[in-house]
Every structure is written in C-alpha cells, then in structure tokens.
C-alpha atoms as a PDB file:
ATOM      1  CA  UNK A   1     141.258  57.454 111.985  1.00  0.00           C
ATOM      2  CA  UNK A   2     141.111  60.973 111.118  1.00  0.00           C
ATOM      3  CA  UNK A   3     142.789  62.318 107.919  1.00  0.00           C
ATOM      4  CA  UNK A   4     146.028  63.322 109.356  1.00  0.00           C
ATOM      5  CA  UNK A   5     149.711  63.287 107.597  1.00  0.00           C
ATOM      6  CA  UNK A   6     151.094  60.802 110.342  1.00  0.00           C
ATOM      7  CA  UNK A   7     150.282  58.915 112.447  1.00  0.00           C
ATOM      8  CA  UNK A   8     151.082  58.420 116.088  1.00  0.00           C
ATOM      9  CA  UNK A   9     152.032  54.602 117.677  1.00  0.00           C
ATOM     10  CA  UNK A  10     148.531  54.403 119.797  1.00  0.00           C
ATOM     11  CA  UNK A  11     146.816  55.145 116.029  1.00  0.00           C
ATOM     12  CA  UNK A  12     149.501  52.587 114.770  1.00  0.00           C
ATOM     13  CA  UNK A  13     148.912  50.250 117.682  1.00  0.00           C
ATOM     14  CA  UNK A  14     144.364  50.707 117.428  1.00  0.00           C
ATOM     15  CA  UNK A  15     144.733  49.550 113.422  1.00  0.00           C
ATOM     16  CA  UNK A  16     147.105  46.881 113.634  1.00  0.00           C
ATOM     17  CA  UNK A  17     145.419  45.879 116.754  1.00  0.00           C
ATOM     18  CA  UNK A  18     148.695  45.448 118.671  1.00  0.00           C
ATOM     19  CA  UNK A  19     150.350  47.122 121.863  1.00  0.00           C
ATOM     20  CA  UNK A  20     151.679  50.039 121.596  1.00  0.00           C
ATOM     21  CA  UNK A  21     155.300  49.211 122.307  1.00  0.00           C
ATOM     22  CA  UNK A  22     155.026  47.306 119.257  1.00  0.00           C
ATOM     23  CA  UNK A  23     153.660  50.070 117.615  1.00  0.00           C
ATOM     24  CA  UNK A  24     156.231  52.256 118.537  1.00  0.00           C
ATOM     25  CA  UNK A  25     158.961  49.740 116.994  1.00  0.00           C
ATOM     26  CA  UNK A  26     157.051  48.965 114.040  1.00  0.00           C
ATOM     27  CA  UNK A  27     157.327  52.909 113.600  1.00  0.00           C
ATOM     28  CA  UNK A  28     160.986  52.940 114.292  1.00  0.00           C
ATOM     29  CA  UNK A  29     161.613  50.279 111.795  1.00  0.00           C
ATOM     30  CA  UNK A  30     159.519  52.334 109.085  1.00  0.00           C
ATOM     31  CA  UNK A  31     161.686  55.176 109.908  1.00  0.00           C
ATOM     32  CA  UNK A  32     164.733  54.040 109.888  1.00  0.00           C
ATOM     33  CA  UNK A  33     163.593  52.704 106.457  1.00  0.00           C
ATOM     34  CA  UNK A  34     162.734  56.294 105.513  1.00  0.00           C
ATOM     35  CA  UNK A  35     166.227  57.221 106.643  1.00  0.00           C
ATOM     36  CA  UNK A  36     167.810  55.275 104.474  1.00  0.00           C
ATOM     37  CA  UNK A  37     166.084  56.996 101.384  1.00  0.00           C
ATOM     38  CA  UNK A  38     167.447  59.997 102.408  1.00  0.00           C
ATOM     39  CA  UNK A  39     164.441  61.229 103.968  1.00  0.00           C
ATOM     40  CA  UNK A  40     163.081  63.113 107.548  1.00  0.00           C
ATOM     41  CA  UNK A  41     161.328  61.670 110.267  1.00  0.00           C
ATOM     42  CA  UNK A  42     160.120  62.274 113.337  1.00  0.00           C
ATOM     43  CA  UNK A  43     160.597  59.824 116.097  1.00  0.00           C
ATOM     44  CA  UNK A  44     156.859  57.989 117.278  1.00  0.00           C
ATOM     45  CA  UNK A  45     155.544  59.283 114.211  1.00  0.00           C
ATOM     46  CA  UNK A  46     154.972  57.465 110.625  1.00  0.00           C
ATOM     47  CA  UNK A  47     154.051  59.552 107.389  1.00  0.00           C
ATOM     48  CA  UNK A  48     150.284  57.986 106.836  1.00  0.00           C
ATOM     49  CA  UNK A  49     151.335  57.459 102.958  1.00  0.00           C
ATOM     50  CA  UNK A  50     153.949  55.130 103.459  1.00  0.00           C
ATOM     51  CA  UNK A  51     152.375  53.427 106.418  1.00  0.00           C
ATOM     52  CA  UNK A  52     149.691  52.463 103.811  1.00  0.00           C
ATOM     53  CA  UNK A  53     152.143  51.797 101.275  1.00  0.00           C
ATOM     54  CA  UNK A  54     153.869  48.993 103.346  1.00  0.00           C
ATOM     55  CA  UNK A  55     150.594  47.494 105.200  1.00  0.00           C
ATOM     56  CA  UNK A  56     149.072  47.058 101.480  1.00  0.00           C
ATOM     57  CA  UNK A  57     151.551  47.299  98.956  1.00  0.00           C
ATOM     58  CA  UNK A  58     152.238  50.013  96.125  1.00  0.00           C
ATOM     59  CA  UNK A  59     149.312  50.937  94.526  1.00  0.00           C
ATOM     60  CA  UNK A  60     146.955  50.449  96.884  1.00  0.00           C
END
C-alpha cells in the first residue's frame, strides 16, 4: 500500500483480504466511530492512522 492518509475500501478489502462490500462496511463502522468523537469523515474512506490503530491496537 502506498503511503497515503486514507484509505479506500478495495485497499481496505486487498489487506484484510475480504470483499469489498465488507470493506466498505467495515469503513462505515470506523466512521461512524469517528463521528462519535466529534470528528470528519468522508464516506468509503478510513484515515490510515486509525485504521492501524484498531487492526493492531494503540501503540502499535
């Protein structure tokens, strides 16, 4: 994966090796998480740091 902010639901869907409807609610969920916090998002799109945050934990 290239070095990007966010990532899209077929990068999402290619490294958790799952289809990308999946991907795309995986994504959604993450979001609406983000939401929650008080924070922006962009629909089909996941900030790359907190992606990595919740696939391997906080410090990671």
């Amino acid at each position: 994966m290239k070095n990007k902010n966010f990532l899209t639901a077929s990068e999402v869907a290619e490294y958790l090796e799952v289809s990308t409807p999946k991907a795309y609610k995986i994504i959604q969920s993450l979001n609406d998480e983000l939401k929650g916090k008080g924070y922006i998002t962009i629909a089909g799109r996941i900030s790359r740091a907190y992606f990595e945050e919740k696939i391997y934990g906080k410090g990671a």
